[in-house]
Protein backbone atom coordinates (compact mmCIF):
# COMPACT_ATOMS: atom_id res chain seq x y z
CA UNK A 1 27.55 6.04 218.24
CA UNK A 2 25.09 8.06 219.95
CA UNK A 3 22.04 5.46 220.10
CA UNK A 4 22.05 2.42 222.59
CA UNK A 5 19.93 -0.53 224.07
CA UNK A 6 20.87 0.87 227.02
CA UNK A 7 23.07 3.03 228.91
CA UNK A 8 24.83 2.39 232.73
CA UNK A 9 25.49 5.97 234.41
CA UNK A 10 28.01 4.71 236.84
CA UNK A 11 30.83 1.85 236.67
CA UNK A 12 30.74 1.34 240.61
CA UNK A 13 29.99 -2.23 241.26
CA UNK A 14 26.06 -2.56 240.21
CA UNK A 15 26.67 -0.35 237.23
CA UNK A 16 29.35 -2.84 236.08
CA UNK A 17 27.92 -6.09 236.48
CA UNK A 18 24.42 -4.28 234.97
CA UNK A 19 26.06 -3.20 231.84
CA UNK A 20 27.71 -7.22 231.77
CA UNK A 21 24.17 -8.62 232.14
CA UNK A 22 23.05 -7.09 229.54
CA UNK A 23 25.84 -7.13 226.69
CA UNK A 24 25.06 -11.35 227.16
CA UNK A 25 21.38 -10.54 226.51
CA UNK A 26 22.65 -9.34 223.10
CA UNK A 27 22.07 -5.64 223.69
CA UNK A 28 23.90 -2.31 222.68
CA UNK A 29 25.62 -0.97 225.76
CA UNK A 30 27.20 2.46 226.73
CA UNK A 31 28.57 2.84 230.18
CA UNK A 32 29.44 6.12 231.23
CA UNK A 33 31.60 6.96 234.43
CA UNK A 34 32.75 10.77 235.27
CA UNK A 35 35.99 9.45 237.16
CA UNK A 36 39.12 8.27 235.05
CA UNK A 37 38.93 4.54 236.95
CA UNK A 38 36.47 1.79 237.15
CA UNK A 39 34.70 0.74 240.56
CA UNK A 40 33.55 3.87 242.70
CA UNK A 41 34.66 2.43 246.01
CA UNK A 42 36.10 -0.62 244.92
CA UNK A 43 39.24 0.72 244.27
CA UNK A 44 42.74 1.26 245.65
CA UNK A 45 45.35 4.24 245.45
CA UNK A 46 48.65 4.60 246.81
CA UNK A 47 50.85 6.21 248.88
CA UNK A 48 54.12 6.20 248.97
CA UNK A 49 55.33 2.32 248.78
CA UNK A 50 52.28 1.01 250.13
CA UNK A 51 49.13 0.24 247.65
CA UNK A 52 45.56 0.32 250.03
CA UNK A 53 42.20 -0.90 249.74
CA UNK A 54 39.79 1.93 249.42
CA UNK A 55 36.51 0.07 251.19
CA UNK A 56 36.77 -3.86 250.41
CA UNK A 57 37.16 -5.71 253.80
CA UNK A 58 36.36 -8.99 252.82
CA UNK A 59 34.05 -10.30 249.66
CA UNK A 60 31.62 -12.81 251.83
CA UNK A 61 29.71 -15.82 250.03
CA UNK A 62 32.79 -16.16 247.69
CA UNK A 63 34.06 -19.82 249.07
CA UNK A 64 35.95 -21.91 247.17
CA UNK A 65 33.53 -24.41 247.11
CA UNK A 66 30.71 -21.71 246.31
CA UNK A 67 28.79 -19.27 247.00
CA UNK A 68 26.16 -17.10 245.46
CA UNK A 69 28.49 -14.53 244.75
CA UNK A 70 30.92 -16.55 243.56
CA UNK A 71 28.35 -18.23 240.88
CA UNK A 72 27.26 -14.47 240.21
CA UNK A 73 30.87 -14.28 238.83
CA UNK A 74 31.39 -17.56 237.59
CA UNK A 75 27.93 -16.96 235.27
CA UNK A 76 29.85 -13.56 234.64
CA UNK A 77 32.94 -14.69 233.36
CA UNK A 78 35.37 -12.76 235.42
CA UNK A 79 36.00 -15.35 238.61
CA UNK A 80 38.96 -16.28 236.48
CA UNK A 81 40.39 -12.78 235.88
CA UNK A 82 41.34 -12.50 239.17
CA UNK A 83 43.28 -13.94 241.81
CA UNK A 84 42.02 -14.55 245.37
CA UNK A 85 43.16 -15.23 249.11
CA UNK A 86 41.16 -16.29 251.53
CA UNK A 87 40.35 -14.40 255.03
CA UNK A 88 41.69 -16.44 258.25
CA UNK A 89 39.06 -16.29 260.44
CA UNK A 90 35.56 -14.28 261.05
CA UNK A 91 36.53 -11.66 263.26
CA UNK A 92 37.70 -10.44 266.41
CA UNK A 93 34.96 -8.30 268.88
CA UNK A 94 35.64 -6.54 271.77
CA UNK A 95 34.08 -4.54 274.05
CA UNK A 96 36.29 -4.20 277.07
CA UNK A 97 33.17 -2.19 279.59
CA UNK A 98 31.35 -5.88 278.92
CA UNK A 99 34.37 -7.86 279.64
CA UNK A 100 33.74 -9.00 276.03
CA UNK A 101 36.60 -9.91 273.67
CA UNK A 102 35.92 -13.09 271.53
CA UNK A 103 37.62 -14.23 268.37
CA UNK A 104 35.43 -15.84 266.18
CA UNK A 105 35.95 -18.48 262.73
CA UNK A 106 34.49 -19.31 259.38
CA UNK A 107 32.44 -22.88 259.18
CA UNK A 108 28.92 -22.98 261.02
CA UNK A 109 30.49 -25.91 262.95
CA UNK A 110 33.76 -24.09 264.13
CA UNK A 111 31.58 -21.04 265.15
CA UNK A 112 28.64 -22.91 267.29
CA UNK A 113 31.28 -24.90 268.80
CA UNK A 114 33.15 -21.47 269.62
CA UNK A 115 30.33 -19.67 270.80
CA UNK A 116 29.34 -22.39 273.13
CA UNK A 117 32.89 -22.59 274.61
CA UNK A 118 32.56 -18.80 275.02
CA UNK A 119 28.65 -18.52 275.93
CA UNK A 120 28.39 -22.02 277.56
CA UNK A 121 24.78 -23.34 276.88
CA UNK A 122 24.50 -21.02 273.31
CA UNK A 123 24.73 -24.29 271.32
CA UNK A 124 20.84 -24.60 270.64
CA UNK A 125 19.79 -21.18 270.14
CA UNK A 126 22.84 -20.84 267.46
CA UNK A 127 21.51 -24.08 265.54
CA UNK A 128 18.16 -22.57 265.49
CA UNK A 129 19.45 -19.57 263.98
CA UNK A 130 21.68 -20.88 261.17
CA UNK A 131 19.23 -23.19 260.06
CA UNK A 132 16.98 -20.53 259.54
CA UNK A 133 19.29 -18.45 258.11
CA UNK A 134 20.00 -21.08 255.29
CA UNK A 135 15.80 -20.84 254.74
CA UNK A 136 16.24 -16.86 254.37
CA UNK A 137 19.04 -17.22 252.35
CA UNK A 138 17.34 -20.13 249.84
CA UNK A 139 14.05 -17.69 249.92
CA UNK A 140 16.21 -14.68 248.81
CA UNK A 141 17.60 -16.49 245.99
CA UNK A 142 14.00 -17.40 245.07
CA UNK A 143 12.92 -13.78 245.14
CA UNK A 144 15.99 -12.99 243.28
CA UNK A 145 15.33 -15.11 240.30
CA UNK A 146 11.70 -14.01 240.03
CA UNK A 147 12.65 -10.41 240.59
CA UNK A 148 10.51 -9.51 243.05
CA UNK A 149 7.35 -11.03 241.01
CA UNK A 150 6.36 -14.23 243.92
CA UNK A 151 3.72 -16.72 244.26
CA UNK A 152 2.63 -16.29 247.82
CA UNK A 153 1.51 -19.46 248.57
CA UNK A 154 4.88 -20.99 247.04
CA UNK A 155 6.53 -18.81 249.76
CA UNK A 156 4.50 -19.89 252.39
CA UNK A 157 4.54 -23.82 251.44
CA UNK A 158 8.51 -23.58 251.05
CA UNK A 159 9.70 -21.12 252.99
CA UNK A 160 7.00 -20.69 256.16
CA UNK A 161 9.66 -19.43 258.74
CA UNK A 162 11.12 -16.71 256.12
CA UNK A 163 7.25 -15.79 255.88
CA UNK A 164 6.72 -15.97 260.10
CA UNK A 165 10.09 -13.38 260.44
CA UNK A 166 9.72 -11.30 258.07
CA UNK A 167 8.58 -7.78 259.76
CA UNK A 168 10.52 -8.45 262.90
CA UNK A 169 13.94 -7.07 263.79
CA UNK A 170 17.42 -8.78 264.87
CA UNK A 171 16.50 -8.22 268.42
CA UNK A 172 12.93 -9.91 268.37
CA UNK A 173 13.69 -12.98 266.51
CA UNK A 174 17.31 -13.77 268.81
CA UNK A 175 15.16 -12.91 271.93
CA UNK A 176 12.62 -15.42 270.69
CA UNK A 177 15.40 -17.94 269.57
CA UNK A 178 15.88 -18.03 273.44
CA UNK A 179 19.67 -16.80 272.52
CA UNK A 180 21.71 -15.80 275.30
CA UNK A 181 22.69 -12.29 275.78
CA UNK A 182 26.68 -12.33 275.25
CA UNK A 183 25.87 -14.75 272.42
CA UNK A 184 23.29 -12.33 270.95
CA UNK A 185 26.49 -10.02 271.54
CA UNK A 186 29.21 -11.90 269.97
CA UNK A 187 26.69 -12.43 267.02
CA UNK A 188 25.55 -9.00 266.53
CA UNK A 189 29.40 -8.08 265.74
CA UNK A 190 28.84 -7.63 262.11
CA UNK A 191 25.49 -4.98 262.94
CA UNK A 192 28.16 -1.82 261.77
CA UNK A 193 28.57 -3.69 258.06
CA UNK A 194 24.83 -2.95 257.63
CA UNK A 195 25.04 0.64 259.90
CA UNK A 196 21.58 -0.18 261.46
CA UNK A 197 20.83 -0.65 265.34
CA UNK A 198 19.54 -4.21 266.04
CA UNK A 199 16.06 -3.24 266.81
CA UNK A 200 15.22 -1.03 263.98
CA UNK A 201 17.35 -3.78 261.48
CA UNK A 202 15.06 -6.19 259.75
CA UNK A 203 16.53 -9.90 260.61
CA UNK A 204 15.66 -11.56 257.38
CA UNK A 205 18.86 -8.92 256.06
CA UNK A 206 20.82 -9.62 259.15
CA UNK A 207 20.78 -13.41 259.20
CA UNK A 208 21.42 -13.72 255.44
CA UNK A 209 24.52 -11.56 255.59
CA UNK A 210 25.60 -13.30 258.78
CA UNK A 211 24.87 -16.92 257.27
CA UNK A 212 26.79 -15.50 253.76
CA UNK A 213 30.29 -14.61 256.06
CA UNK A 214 30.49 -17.47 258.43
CA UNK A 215 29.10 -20.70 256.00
CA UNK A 216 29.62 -19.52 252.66
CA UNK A 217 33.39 -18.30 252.31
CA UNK A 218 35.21 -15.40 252.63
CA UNK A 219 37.72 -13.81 249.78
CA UNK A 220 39.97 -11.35 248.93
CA UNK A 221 41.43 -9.78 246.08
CA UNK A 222 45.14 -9.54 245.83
CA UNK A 223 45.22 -6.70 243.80
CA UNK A 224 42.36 -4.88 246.09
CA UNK A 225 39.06 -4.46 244.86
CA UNK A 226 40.44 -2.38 241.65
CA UNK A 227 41.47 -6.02 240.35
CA UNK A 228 37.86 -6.61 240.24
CA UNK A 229 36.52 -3.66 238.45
CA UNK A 230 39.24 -4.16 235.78
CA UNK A 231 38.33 -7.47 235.28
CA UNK A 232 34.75 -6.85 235.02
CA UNK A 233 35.74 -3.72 232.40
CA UNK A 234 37.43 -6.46 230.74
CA UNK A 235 34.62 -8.64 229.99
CA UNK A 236 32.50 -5.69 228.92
CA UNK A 237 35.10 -4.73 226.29
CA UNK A 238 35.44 -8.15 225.26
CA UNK A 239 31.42 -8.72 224.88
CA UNK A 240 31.40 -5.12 222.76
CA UNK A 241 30.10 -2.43 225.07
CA UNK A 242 31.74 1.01 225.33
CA UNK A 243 33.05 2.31 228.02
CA UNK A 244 33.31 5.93 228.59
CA UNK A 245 35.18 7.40 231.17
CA UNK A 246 35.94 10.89 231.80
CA UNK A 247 32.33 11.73 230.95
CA UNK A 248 29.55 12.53 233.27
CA UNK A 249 25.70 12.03 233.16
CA UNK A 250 24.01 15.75 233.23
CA UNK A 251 20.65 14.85 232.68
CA UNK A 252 18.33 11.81 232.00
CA UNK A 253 16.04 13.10 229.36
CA UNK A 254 12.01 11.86 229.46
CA UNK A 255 9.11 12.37 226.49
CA UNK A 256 5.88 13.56 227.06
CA UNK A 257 4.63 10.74 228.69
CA UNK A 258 7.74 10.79 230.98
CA UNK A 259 9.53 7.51 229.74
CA UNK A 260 13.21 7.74 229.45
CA UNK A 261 14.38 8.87 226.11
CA UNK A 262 17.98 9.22 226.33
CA UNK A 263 21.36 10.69 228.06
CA UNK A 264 22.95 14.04 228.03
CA UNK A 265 26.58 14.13 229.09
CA UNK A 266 28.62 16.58 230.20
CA UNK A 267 30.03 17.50 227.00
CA UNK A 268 27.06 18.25 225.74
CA UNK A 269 26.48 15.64 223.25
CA UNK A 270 22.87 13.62 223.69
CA UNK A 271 22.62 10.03 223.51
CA UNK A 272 19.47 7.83 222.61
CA UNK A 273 18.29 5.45 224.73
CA UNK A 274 14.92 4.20 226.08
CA UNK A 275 16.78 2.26 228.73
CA UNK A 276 19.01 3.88 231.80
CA UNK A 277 20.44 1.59 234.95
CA UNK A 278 21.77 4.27 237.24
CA UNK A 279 24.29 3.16 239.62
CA UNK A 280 23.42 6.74 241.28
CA UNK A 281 21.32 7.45 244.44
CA UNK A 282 17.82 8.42 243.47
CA UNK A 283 18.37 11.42 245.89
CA UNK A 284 20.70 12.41 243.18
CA UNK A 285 18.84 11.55 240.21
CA UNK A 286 15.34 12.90 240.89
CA UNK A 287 16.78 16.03 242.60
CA UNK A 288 19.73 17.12 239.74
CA UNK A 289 19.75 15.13 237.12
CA UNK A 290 15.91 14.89 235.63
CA UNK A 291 13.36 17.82 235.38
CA UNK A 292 9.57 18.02 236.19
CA UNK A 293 9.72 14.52 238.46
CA UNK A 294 6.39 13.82 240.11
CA UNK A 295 5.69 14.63 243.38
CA UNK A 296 5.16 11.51 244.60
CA UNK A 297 8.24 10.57 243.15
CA UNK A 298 10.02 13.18 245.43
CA UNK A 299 7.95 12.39 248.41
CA UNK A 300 8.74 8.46 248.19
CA UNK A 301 12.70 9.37 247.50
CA UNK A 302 12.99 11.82 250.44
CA UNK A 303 11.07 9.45 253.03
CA UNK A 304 14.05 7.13 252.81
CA UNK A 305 16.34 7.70 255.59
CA UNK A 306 20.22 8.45 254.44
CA UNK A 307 22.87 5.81 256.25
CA UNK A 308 26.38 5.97 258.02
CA UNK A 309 28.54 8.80 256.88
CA UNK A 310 32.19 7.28 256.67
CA UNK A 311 34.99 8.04 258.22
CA UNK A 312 38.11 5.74 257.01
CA UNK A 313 42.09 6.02 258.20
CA UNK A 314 44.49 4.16 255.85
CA UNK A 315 47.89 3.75 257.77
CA UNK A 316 51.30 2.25 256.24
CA UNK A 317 52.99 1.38 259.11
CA UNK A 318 57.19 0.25 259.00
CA UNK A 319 57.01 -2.38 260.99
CA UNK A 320 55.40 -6.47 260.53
CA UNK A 321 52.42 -7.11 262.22
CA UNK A 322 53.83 -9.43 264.82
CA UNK A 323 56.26 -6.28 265.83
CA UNK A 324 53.41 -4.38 266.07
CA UNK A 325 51.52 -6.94 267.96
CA UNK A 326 48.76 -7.00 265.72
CA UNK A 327 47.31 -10.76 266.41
CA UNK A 328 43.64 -10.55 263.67
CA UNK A 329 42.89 -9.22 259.77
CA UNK A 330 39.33 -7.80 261.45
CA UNK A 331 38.08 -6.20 264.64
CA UNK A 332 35.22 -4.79 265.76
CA UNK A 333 35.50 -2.27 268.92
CA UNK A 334 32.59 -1.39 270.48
CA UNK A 335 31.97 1.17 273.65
CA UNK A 336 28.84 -1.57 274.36
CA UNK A 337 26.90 -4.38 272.64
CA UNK A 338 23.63 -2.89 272.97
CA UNK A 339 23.61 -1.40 269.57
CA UNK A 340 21.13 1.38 270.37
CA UNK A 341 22.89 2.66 272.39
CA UNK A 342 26.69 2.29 270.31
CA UNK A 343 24.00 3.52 267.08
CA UNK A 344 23.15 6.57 269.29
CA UNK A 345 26.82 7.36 270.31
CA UNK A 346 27.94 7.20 266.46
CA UNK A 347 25.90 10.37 266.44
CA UNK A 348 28.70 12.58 267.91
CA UNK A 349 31.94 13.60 266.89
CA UNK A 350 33.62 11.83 269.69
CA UNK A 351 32.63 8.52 268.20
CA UNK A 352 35.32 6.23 267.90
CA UNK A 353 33.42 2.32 267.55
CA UNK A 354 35.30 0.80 264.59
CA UNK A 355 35.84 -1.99 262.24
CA UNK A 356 39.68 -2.25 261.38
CA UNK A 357 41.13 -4.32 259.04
CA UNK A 358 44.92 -5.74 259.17
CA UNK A 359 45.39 -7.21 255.51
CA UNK A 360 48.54 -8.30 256.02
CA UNK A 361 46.93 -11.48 258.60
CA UNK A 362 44.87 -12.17 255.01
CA UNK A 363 47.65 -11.35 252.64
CA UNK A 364 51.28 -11.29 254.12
CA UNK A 365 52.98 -10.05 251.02
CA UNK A 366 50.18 -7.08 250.34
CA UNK A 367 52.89 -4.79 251.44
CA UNK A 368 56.75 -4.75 251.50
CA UNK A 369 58.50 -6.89 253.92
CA UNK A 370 58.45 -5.95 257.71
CA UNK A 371 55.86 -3.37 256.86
CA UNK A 372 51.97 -3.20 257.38
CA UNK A 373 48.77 -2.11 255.87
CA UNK A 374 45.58 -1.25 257.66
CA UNK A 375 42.37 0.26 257.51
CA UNK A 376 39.82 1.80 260.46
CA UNK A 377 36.35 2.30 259.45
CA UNK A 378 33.78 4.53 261.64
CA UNK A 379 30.41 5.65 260.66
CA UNK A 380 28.61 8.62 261.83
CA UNK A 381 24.61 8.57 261.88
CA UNK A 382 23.83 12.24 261.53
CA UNK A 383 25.03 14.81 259.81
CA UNK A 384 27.39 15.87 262.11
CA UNK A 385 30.49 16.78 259.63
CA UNK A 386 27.93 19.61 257.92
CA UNK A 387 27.91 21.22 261.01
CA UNK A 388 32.26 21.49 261.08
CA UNK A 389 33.58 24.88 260.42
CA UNK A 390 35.72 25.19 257.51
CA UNK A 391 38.89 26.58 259.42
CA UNK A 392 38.33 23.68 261.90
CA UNK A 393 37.78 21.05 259.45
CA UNK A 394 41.79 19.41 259.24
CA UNK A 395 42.12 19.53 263.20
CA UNK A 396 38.58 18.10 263.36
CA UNK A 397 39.66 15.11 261.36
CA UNK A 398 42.77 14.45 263.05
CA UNK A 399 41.72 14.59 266.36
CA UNK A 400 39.04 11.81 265.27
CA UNK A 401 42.00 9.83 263.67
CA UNK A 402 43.88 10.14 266.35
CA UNK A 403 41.02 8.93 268.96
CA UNK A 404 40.18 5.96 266.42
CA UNK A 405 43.70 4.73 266.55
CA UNK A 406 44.84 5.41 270.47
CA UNK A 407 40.91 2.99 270.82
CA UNK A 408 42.75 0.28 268.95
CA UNK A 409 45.56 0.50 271.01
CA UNK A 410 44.02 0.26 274.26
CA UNK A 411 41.61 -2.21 273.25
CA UNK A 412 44.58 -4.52 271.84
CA UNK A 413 47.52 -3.58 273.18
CA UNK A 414 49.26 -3.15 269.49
CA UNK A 415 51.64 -0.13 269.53
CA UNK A 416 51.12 1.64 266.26
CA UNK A 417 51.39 5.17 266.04
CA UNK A 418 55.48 5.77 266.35
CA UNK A 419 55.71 3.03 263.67
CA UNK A 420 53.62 5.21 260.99
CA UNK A 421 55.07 6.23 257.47
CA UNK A 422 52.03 6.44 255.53
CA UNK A 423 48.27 8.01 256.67
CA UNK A 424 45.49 9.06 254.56
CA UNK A 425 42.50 10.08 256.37
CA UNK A 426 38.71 10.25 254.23
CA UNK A 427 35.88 11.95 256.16
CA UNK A 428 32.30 12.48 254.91
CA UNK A 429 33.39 15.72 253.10
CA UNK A 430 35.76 13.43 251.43
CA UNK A 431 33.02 10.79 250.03
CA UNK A 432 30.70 13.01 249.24
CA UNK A 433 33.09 14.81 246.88
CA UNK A 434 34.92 11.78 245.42
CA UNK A 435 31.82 9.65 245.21
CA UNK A 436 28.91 12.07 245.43
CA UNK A 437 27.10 10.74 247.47
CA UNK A 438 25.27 13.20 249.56
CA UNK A 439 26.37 13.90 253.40
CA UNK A 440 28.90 11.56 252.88
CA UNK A 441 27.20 8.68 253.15
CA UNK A 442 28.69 5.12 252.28
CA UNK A 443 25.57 2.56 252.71
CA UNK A 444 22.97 4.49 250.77
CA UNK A 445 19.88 4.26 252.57
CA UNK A 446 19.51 2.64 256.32
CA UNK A 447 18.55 -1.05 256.37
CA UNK A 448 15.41 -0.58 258.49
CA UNK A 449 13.20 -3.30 259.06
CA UNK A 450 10.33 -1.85 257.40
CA UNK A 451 12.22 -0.79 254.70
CA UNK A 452 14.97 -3.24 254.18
CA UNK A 453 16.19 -6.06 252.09
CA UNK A 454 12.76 -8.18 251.83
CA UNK A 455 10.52 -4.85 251.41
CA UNK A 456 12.76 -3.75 248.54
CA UNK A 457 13.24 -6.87 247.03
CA UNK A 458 9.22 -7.56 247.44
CA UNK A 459 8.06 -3.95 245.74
CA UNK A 460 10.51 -3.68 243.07
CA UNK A 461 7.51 -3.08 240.77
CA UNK A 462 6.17 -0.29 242.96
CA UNK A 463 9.30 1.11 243.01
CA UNK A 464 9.79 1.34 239.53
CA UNK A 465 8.25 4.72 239.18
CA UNK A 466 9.91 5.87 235.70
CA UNK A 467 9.46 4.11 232.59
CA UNK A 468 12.45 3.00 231.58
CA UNK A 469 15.42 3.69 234.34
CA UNK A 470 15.75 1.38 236.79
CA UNK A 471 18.29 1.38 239.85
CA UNK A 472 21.42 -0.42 240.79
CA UNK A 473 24.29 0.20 243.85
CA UNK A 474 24.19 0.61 247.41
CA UNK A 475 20.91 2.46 247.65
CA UNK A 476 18.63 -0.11 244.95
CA UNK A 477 16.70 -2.75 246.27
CA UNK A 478 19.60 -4.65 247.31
CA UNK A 479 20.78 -2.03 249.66
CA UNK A 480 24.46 -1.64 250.45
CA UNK A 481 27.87 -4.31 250.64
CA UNK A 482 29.80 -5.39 247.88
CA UNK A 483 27.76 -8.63 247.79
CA UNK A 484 24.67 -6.53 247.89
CA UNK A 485 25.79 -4.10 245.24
CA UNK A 486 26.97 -6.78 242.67
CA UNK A 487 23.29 -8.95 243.22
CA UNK A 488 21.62 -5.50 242.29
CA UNK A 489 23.37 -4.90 239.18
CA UNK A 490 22.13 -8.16 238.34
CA UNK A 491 18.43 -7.89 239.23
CA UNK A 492 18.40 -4.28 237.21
CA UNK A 493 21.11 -5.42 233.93
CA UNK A 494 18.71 -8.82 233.54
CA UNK A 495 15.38 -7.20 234.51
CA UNK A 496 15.78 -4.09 231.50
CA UNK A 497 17.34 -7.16 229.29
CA UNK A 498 13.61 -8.35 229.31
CA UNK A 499 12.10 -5.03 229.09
CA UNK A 500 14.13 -4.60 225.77
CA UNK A 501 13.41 -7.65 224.72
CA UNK A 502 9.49 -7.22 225.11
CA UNK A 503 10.33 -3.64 223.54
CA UNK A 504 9.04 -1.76 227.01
């Protein structure tokens, strides 16, 4: 009992499809998660009659006809486990100082043709981009299945305008698409999902995601995200791995030659292992949970820049939707569309931008009859919650509340707040102590261009700096989103499979 293949620190959502990846390779698996639930974020809790979605949106490339995601879970064995409903339509984006408020659907077809009845003249910039969107995303899943390890020239041959794009940002390659500016705006909606401004935000990542929402299909749990955790706990019971919760990781333990060599947990018993996928920052792991790392080890962690520290409002409201006058499941409300300058106002306090989510439009019967569920989502991109006083701390986080939801009501015209009987309100302070994650932070680290999706995905190797741990989650080489975070825990469960296997 206290020797393994491998062990998983973490059952978030790359820890658990990790530790699934590598029960099929025929190894001996130990998971171990410090909470008494599966999931990390993807979760749900309740208050008073109302059951709500602790971070899942919507689950993107998940159509009914495919997806990448969806044949993630299919090869997984859990698409079965759980039962879906599909989103209605893309999303809704307004930004009233731009006279900007355009509703937007799923199908590459239904959006061009909606952007160029919005943004007359749009039509060929848009098919430039999706085309070359569907070239990122084929090169991606090229990448994927060679983890990281590429034949240049193959890349080049196949996939020459991934190659051209590469180190440029959102805003160069839709300036150079000739796209017009309120399309550009319309289309950079999604830019908070990914917490990076458009010209610092590599547009290989960008375009993928994009491509992933609108062409590839859109899902959602009915039982929230939870439904999925439990079903992918499920499958690792059924394929014979343990699952330990209640029990925290203390330390990953190294040799001489400073190779992993096994687990100590909180309880103070050790377990042997030569093999550790942590589904925990490396901020965390190099600076707590290992002793005598490398410098350069701590000099390549800390050069990594931390992303959006959330703030979320959960509201059970006693009245329908159409009462309310709630018309969309998800808005985005911008003060502007240039996104360095809505990035640098999400510095502040007074930030209220948000992406707000009416499940109900997706779900009618999520919550009792004549009632309604919603979320609000804001990030902050400093530190600025470290710098609230304790005694000020509850008023702080009201009167942000309180801004985020009298925005949505301006910017809609929905009257919600006299119809509100539940609200539970999560700030930084409250992530980084139910999730640890430091600062608060909910995307791991920022998606910059010259550190994003392709330079991750492309120096895996490098980045593999101790023998025998690898990384999984929202800050691995995937970076952050559900999508994101399941694709890693496949990349790290299938790439330490082989490293078993070859006895590494």
């Amino acid at each position: 009992m206290n020797k393994y293949d491998a062990v998983v620190i973490g059952a978030g959502n790359g820890g658990l499809v990790a530790a699934i990846r590598l029960l099929q390779s025929g190894a001996k698996v130990l998971l171990v998660e410090r909470h008494n639930l599966p999931g990390g974020f993807a979760t749900s809790f309740r208050r008073g009659r109302f059951e709500f979605e602790a971070s899942l949106h919507e689950l993107n490339d998940f159509g009914k006809d495919g997806g990448d995601v969806r044949d993630l879970f299919d090869s997984l064995g859990v698409t079965d486990k759980i039962e879906w409903v599909s989103i209605p339509e893309a999303y809704r984006v307004i930004c009233p100082n731009e006279s900007l408020d355009a509703t937007m659907p799923f199908g590459i077809k239904a959006f061009i043709d909606k952007m160029e009845e919005c943004v007359p003249g749009s039509r060929p910039s848009m098919e430039r981009f999706f085309a070359l969107a569907e070239e990122i995303r084929k090169a991606q899943a090229y990448t994927n299945a060679q983890n990281g390890v590429i034949e240049s020239s193959y890349m080049v041959k196949n996939f020459g305008n991934y190659v051209r794009c590469g180190s440029y940002s959102v805003k160069e390659v839709l300036q150079t698409l000739k796209m017009p500016k309120k399309a550009q705006d319309i289309l950079s909606a999604y830019w908070c999902y990914l917490g990076a401004k458009l010209s610092d935000m590599s547009f290989i990542h960008y375009a993928s995601m994009v491509l992933r929402y609108i062409d590839r299909g859109v899902m959602m749990p009915k039982g929230r995200s939870h439904e999925i955790s439990l079903a992918m706990c499920e499958k690792i019971h059924e394929l014979g791995g343990d699952i330990w919760f209640n029990t925290a990781a203390e330390k990953i333990l190294t040799d001489r030659e400073g190779a992993v060599s096994g687990v100590l947990l909180d309880d103070g018993r050790t377990i042997e292992t030569r093999h550790v996928v942590a589904n925990v920052e490396p901020t965390i792991v190099y600076g707590r949970m290992m002793d005598n790392v490398p410098e350069k080890i701590v000099r390549a962690t800390n050069a990594r820049k931390l992303a959006g520290r959330g703030f979320s409002i959960f509201l059970g409201l006693n009245k329908s939707p159409d009462e309310l006058g709630i018309a969309n499941h998800n808005y985005f409300l911008y003060d502007t569309s240039d996104t360095d300058r809505q990035y640098d106002l999400m510095k502040g306090l007074d930030n209220a931008a948000q992406a707000t989510v009416c499940l109900n439009r997706a779900y009618p019967d999520c919550s009792p009859k004549g009632t309604t569920i919603m979320y609000f989502t804001t990030l902050f991109m400093e530190d600025v919650w470290g710098k609230v006083k304790p005694e000020d701390y509850f008023r702080t986080k009201e009167e942000v509340a309180r801004r985020l939801i009298e925005r949505f009501e301006k910017f809609t015209g929905a009257k919600i707040q006299d119809s509100i009987e539940q609200i539970s309100i999560a700030t930084p302070m409250t992530y980084a102590r139910y999730g640890g994650h430091p600062e608060g932070g909910i995307y791991g680290y920022e998606s910059k261009y010259d550190d994003g999706l392709t330079a991750r995905l492309l120096m895996m190797k490098e980045d593999r700096m101790t023998k025998g741990l690898r990384f999984c989650g929202g800050s691995a080489m995937r970076l952050s989103g559900y999508s994101s975070a399941y694709f890693s825990g496949d990349i790290s469960g299938r790439q330490t499979s082989g490293d078993i296997k070859r006895g590494e």
